[in-house]
C-alpha atoms as a PDB file:
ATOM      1  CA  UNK A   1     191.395 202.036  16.920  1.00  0.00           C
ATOM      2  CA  UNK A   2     194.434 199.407  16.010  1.00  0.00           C
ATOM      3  CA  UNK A   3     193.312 196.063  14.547  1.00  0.00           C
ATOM      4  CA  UNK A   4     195.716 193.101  14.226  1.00  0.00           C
ATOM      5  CA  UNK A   5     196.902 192.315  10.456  1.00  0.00           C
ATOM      6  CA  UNK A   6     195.454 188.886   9.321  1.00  0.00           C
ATOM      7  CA  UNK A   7     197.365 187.405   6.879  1.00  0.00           C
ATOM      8  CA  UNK A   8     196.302 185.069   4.277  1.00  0.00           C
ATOM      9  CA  UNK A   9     197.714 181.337   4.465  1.00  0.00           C
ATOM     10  CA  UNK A  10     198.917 180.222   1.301  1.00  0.00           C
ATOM     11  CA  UNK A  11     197.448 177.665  -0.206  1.00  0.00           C
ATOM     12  CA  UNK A  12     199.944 174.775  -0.816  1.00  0.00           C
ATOM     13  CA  UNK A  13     200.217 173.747  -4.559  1.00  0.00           C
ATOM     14  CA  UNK A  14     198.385 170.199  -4.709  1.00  0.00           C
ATOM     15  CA  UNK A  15     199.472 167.351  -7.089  1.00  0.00           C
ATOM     16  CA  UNK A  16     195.884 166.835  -8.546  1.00  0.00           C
ATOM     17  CA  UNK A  17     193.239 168.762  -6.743  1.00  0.00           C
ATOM     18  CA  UNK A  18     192.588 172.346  -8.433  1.00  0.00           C
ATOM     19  CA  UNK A  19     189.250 173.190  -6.860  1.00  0.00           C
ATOM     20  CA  UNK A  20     188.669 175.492  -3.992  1.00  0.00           C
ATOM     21  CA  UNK A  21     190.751 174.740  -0.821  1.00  0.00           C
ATOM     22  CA  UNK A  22     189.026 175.081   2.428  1.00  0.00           C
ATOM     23  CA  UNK A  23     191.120 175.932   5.550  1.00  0.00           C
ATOM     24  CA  UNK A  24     189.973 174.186   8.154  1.00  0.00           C
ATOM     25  CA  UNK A  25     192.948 174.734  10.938  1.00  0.00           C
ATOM     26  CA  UNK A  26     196.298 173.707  11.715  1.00  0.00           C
ATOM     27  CA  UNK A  27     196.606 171.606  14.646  1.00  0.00           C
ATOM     28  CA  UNK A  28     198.048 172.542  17.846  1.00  0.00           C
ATOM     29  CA  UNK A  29     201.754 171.489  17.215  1.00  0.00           C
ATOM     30  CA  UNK A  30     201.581 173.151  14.277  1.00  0.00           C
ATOM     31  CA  UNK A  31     202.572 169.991  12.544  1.00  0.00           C
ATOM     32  CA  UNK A  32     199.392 169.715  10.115  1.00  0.00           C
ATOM     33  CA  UNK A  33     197.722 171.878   8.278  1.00  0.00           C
ATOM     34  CA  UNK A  34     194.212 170.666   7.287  1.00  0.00           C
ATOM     35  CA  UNK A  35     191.917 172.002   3.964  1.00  0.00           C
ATOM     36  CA  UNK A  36     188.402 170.495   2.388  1.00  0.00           C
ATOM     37  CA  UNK A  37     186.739 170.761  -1.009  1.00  0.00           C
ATOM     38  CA  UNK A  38     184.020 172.794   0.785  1.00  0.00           C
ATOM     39  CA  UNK A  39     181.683 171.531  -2.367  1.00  0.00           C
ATOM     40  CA  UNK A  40     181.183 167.845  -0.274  1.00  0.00           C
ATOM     41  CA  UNK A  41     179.450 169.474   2.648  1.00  0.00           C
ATOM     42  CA  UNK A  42     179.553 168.424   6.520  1.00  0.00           C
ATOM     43  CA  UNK A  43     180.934 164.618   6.245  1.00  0.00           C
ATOM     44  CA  UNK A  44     184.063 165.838   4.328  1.00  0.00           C
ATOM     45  CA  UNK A  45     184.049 168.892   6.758  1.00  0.00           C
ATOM     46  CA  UNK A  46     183.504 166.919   9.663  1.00  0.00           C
ATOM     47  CA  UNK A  47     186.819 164.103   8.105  1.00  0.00           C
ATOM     48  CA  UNK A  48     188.817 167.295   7.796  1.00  0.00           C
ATOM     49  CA  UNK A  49     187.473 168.382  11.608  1.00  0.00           C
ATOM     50  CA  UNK A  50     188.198 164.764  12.719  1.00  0.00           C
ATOM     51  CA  UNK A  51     191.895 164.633  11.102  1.00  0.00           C
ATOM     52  CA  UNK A  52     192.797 167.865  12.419  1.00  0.00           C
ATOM     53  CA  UNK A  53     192.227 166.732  16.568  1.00  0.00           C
ATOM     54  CA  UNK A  54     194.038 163.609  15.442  1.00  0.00           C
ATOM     55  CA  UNK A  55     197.080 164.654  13.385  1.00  0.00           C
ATOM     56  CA  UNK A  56     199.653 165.800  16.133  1.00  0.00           C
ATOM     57  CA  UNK A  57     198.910 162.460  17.627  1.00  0.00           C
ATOM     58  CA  UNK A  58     199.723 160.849  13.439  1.00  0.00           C
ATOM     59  CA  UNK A  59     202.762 162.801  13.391  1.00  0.00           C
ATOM     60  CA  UNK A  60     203.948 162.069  16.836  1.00  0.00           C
ATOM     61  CA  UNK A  61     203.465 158.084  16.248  1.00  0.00           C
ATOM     62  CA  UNK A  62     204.754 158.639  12.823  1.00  0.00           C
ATOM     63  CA  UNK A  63     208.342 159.883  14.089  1.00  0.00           C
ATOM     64  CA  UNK A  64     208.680 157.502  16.580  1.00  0.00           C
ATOM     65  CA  UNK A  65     208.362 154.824  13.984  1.00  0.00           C
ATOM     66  CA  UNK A  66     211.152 156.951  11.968  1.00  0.00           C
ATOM     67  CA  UNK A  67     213.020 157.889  14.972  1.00  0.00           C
ATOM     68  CA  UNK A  68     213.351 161.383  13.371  1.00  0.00           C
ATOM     69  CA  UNK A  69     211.070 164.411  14.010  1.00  0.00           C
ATOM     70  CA  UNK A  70     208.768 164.958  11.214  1.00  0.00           C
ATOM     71  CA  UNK A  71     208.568 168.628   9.477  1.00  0.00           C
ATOM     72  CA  UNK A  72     205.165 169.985   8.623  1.00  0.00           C
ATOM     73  CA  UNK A  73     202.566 169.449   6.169  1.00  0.00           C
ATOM     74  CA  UNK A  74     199.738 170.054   4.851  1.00  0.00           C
ATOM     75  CA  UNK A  75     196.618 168.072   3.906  1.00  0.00           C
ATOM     76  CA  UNK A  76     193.534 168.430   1.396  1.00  0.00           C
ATOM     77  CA  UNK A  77     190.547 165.960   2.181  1.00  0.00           C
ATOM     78  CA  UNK A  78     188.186 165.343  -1.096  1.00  0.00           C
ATOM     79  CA  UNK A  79     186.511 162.812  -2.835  1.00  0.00           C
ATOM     80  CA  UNK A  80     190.056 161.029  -4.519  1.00  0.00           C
ATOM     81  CA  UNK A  81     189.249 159.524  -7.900  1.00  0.00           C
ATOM     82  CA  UNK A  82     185.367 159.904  -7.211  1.00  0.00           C
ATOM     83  CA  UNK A  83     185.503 158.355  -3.797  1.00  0.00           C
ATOM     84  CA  UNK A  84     184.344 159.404  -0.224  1.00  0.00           C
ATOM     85  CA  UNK A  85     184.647 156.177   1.433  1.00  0.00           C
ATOM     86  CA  UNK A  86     188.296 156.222   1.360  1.00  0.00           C
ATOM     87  CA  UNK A  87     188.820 153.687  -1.250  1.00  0.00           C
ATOM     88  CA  UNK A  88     190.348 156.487  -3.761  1.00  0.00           C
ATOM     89  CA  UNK A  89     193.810 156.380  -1.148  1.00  0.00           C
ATOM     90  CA  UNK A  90     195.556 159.393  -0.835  1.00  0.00           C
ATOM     91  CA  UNK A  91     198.904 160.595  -3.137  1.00  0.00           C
ATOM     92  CA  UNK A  92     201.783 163.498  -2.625  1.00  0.00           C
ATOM     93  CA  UNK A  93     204.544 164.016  -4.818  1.00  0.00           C
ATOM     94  CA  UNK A  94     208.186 162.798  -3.969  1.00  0.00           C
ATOM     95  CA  UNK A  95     208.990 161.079  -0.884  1.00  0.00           C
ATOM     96  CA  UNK A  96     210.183 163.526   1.276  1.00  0.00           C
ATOM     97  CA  UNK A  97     208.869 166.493   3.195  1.00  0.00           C
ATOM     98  CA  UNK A  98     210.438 169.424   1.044  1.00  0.00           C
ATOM     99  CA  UNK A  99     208.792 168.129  -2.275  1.00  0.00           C
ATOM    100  CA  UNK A 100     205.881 165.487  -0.618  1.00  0.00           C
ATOM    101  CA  UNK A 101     204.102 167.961   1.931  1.00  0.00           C
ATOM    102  CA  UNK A 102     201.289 168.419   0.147  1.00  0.00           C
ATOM    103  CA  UNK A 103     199.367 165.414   1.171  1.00  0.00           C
ATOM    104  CA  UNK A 104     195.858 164.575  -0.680  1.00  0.00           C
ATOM    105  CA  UNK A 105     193.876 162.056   0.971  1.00  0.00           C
ATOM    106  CA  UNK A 106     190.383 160.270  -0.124  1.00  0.00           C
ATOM    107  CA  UNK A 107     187.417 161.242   2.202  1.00  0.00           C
ATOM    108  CA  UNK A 108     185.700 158.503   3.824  1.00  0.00           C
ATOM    109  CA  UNK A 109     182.154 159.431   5.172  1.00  0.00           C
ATOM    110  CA  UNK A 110     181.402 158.955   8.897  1.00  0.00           C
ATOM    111  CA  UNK A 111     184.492 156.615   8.828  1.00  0.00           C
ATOM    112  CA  UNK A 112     187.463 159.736   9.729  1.00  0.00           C
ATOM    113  CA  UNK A 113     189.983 156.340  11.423  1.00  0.00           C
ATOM    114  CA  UNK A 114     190.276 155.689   7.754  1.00  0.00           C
ATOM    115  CA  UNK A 115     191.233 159.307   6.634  1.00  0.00           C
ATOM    116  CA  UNK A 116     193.912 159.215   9.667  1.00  0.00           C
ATOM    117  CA  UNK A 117     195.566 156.198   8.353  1.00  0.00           C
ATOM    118  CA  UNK A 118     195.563 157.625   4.672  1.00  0.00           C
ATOM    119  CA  UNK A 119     197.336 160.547   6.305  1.00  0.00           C
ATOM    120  CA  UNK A 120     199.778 158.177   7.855  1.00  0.00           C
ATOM    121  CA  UNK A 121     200.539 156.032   4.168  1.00  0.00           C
ATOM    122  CA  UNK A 122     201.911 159.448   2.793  1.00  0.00           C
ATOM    123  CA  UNK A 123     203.495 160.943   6.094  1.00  0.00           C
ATOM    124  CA  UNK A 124     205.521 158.189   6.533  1.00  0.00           C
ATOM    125  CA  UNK A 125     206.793 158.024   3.109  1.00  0.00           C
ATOM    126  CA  UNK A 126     207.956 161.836   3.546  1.00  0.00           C
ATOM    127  CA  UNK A 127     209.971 160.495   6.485  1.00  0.00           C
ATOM    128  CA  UNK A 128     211.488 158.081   4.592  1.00  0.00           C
ATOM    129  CA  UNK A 129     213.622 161.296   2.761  1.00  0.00           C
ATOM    130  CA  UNK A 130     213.789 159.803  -0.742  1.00  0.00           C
ATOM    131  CA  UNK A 131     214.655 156.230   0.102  1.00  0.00           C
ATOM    132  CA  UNK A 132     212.659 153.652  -0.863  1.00  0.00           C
ATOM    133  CA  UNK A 133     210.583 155.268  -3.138  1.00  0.00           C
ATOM    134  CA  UNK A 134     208.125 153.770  -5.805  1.00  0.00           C
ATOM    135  CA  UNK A 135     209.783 150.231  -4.253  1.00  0.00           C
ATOM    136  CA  UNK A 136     207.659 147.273  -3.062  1.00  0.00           C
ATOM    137  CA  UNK A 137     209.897 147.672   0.057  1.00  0.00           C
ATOM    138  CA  UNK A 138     208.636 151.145   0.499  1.00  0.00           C
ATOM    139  CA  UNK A 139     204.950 150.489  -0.269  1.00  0.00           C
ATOM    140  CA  UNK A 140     204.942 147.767   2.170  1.00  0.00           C
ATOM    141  CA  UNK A 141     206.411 150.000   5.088  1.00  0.00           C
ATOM    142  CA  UNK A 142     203.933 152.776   4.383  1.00  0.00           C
ATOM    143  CA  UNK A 143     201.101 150.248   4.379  1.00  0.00           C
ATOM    144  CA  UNK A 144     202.293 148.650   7.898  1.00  0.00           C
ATOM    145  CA  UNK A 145     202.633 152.296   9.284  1.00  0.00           C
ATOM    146  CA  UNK A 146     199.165 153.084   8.438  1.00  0.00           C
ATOM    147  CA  UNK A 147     198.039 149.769  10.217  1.00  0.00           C
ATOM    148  CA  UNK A 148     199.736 150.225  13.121  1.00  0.00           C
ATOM    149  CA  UNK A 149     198.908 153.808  13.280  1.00  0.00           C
ATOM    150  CA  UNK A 150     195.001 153.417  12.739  1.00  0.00           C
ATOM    151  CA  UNK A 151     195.079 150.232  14.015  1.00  0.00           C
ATOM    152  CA  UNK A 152     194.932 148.640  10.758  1.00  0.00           C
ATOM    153  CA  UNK A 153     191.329 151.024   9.261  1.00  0.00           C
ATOM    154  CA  UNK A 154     192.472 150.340   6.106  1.00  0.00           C
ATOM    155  CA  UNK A 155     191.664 146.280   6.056  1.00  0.00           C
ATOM    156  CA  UNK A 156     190.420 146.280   2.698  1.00  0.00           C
ATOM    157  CA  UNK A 157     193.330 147.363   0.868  1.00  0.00           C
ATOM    158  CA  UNK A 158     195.244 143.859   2.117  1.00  0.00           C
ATOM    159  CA  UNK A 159     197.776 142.282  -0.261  1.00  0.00           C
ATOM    160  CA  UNK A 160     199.374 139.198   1.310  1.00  0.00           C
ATOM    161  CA  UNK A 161     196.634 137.222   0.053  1.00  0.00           C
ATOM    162  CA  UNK A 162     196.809 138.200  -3.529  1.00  0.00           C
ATOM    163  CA  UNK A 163     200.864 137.257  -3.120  1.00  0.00           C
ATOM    164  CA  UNK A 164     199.530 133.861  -1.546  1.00  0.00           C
ATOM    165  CA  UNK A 165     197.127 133.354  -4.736  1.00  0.00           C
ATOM    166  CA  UNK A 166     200.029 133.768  -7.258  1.00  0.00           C
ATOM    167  CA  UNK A 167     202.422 131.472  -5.396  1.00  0.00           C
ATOM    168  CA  UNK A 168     204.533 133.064  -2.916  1.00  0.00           C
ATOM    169  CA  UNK A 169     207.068 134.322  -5.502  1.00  0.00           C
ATOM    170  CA  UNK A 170     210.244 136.078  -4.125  1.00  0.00           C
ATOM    171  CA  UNK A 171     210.295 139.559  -3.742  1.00  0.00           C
ATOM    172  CA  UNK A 172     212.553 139.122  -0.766  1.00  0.00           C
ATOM    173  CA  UNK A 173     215.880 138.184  -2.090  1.00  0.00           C
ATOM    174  CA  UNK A 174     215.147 140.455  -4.985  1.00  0.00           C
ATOM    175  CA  UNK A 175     213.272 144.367  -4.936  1.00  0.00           C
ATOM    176  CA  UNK A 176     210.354 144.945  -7.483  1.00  0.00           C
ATOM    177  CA  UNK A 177     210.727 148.009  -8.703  1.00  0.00           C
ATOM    178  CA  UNK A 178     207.654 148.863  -8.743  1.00  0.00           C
ATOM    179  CA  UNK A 179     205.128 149.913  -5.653  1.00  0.00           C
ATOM    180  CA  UNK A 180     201.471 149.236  -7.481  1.00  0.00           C
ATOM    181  CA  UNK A 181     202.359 145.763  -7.761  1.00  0.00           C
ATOM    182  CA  UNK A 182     199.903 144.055  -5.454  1.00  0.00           C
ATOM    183  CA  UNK A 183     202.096 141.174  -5.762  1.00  0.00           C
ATOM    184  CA  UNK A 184     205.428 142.140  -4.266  1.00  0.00           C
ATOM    185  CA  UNK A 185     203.907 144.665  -1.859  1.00  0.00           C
ATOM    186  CA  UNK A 186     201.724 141.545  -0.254  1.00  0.00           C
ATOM    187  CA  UNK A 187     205.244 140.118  -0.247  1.00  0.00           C
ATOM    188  CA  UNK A 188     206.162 142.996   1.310  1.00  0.00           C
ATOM    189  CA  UNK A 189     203.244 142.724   4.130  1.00  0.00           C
ATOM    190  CA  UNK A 190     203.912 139.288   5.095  1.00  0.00           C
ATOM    191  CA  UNK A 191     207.609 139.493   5.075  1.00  0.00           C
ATOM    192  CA  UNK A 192     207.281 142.247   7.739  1.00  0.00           C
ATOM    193  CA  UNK A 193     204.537 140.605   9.605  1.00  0.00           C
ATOM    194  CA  UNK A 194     207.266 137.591   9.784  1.00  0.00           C
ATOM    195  CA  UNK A 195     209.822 139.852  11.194  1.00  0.00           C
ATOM    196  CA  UNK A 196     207.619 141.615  13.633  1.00  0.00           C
ATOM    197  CA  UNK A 197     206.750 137.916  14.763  1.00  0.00           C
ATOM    198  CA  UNK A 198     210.294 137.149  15.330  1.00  0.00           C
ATOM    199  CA  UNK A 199     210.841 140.114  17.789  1.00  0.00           C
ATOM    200  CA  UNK A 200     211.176 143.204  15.690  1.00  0.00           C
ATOM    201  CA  UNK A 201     209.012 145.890  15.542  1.00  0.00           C
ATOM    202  CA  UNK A 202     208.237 148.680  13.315  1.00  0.00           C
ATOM    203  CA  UNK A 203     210.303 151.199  14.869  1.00  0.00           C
ATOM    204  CA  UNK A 204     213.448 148.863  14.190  1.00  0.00           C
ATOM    205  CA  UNK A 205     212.124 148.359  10.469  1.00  0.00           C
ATOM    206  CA  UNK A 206     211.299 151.200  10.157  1.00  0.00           C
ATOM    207  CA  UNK A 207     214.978 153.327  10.242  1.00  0.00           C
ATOM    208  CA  UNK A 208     216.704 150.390   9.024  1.00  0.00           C
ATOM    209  CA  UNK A 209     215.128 150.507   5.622  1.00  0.00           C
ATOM    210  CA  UNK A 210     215.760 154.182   5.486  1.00  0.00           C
ATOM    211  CA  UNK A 211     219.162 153.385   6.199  1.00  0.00           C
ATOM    212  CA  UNK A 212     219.707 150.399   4.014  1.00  0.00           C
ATOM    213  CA  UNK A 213     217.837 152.939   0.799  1.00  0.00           C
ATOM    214  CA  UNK A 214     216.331 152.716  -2.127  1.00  0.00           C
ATOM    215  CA  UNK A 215     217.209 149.262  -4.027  1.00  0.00           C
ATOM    216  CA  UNK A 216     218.014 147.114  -0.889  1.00  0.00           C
ATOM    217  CA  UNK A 217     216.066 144.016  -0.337  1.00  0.00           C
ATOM    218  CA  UNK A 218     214.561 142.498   2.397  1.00  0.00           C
ATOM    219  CA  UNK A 219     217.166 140.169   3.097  1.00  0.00           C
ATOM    220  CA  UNK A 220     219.304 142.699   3.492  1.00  0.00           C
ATOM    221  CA  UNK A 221     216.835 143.858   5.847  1.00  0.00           C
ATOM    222  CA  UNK A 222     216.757 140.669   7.442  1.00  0.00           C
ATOM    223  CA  UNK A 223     220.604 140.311   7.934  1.00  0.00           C
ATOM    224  CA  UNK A 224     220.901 144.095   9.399  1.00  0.00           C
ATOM    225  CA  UNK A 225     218.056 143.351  11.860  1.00  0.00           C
ATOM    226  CA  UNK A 226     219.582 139.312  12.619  1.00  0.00           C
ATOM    227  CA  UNK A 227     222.902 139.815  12.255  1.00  0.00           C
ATOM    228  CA  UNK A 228     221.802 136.360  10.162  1.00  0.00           C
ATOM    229  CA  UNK A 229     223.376 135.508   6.483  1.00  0.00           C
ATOM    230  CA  UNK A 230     220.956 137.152   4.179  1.00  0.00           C
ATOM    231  CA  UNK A 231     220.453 134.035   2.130  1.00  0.00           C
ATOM    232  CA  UNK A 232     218.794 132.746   5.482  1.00  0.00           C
ATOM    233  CA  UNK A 233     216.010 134.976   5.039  1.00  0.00           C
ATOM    234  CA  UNK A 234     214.078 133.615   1.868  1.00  0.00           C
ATOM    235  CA  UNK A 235     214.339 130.386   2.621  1.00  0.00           C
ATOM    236  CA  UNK A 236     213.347 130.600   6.588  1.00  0.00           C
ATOM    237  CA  UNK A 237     210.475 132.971   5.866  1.00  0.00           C
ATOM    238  CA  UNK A 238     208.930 130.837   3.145  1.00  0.00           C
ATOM    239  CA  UNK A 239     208.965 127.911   5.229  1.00  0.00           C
ATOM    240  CA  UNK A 240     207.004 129.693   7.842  1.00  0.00           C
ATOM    241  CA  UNK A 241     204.395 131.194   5.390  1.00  0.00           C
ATOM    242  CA  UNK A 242     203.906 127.637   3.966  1.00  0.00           C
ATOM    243  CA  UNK A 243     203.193 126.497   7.132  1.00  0.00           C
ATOM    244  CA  UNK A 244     200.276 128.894   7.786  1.00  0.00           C
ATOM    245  CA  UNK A 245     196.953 127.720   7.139  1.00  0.00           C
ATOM    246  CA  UNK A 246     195.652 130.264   4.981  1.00  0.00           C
ATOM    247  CA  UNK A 247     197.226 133.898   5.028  1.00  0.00           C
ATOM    248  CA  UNK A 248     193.855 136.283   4.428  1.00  0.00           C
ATOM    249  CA  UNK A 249     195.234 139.643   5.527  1.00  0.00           C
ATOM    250  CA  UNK A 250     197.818 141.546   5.967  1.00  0.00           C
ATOM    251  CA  UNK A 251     199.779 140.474   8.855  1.00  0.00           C
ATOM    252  CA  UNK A 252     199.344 136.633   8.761  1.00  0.00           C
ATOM    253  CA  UNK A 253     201.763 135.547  11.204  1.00  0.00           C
ATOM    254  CA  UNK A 254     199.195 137.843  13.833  1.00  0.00           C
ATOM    255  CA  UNK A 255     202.026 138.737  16.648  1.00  0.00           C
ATOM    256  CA  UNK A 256     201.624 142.639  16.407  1.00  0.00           C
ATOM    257  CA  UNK A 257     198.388 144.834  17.028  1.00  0.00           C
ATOM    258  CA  UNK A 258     197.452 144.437  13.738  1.00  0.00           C
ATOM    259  CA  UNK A 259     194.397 142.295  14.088  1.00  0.00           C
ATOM    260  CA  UNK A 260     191.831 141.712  10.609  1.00  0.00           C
ATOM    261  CA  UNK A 261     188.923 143.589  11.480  1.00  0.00           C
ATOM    262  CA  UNK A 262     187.523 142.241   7.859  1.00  0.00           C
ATOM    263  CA  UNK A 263     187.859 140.021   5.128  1.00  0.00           C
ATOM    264  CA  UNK A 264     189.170 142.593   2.335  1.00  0.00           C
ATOM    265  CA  UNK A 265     189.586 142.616  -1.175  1.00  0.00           C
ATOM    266  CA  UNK A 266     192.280 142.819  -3.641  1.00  0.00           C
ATOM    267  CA  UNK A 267     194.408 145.784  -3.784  1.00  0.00           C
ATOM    268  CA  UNK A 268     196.169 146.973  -6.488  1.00  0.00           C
ATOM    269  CA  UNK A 269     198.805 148.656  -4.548  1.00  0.00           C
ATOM    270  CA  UNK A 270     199.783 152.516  -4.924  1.00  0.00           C
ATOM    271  CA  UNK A 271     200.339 153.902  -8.624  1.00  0.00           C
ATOM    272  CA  UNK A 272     202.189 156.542 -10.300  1.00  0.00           C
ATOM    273  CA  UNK A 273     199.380 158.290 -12.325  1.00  0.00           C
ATOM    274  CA  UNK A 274     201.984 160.676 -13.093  1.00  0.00           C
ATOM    275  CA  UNK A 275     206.092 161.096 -12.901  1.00  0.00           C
ATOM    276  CA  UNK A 276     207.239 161.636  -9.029  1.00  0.00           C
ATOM    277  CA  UNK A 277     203.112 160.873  -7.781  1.00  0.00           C
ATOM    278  CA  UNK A 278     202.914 158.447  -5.326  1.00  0.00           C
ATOM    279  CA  UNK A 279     199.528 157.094  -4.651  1.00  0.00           C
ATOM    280  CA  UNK A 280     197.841 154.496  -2.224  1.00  0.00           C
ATOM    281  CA  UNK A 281     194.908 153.170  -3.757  1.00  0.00           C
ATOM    282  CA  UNK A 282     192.801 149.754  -3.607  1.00  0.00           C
END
């Protein structure tokens, strides 16, 4: 009697996690392939079960943001810097899908909307093919595709407050180099909650940045969207946030799906615990 020959999957090379991987499927478009650390029992297992009916819908969204088909990826859900309630984030290595397909993302216990929109931070940086990377611009547009995605699960890692609290400074005529700055990502948030506001939404952002890359500002984001001068668009969007009552989440100007589910936190944006990690964390 013939039997069919199984062969193993390999199991991708993580950027932190070195325990035992747990293969849990790939989903039906073959776009996602999903692990666990089998050592947190049925609520990771159930996250990782949860992620796995949702991901072809995360990927599809995800392109259509980009307007460029995704490639696929793979995904490890465990408990990120200690965490299962998805407050540890979720990192990959560089931002692109040849060297940033190995996605780890934070568990979050009987809460899987939260582990979809981790999914989403990292998946949309790999679409953004090495542009825009480790930039407040970047951090911003992976935290506003997340939102939109999961409509907006992850409320408590806001930052447009913490930019109100400092002052408003300007991180749109000028980039921070930087994406764990909590500052210039809420920047970041609002700027593109402005813009979405004025008419343009995240799947006209969304390529535009890519094509504008790594270093542009958002005024130069402004002007290719506007066809507006770009000095227009620090002075016109700072009048507008000044003229909100209070901004206390993430898309204060409110015209998108976004809405605040709850009051959140500071954030401290995502970090690079090590050279070429990028991580989304509170």
């Amino acid at each position: 009697m013939s039997h069919p020959i199984r062969r193993a999957i390999p199991v991708p090379q993580w950027p932190s996690y070195n325990g035992t991987s747990q293969y849990v499927g790939t989903s039906p478009a073959a776009t996602v392939t999903i692990y666990v650390d089998p050592s947190l029992g049925a609520p990771a297992l159930q996250n990782a079960k949860d992620l796995l009916a949702d991901a072809d819908r995360v990927a599809a969204a995800n392109s259509a943001l980009f307007g460029t088909p995704g490639e696929p990826v793979s995904v490890i859900i465990f408990a990120l810097g200690g965490q299962t309630d998805g407050t540890g984030g979720a990192d990959h290595n560089t931002c692109d899908f040849t060297n940033g397909g190995a996605i780890e993302v934070c568990a979050s216990y009987g809460n899987s909307a939260r582990v979809s929109a981790l999914f989403e931070a990292e998946l949309s940086e790999c679409s953004m093919g090495g542009n825009l990377c480790g930039q407040n611009t970047g951090e911003a547009l992976s935290r506003w595709c997340a939102a939109v995605v999961s409509n907006n699960a992850l409320a408590d890692f806001v930052t447009a407050p913490y930019w109100a609290q400092k002052g408003m400074p300007d991180f749109v005529s000028k980039t921070d180099n930087s994406d764990q700055n909590a500052t210039s990502t809420g920047c970041g948030m609002a700027f593109l909650s402005w813009l979405q506001s004025l008419g343009y939404p995240l799947n006209k952002i969304a390529p535009a940045m890519v094509k504008l890359g790594t270093g542009a500002t958002f005024a130069q984001l402004y002007a290719a969207l506007t066809s507006a001068p770009q000095t227009e668009a620090w002075t016109k969007f700072i009048a507008a946030a000044k003229a909100l009552p209070k901004i206390v989440n993430d898309d204060p100007f409110g015209k998108t799906s976004v809405k605040k589910k709850k009051k959140g936190g500071s954030a401290k944006g995502k970090g690079t615990a090590r050279t070429h990690l990028h991580r989304l964390r509170k």
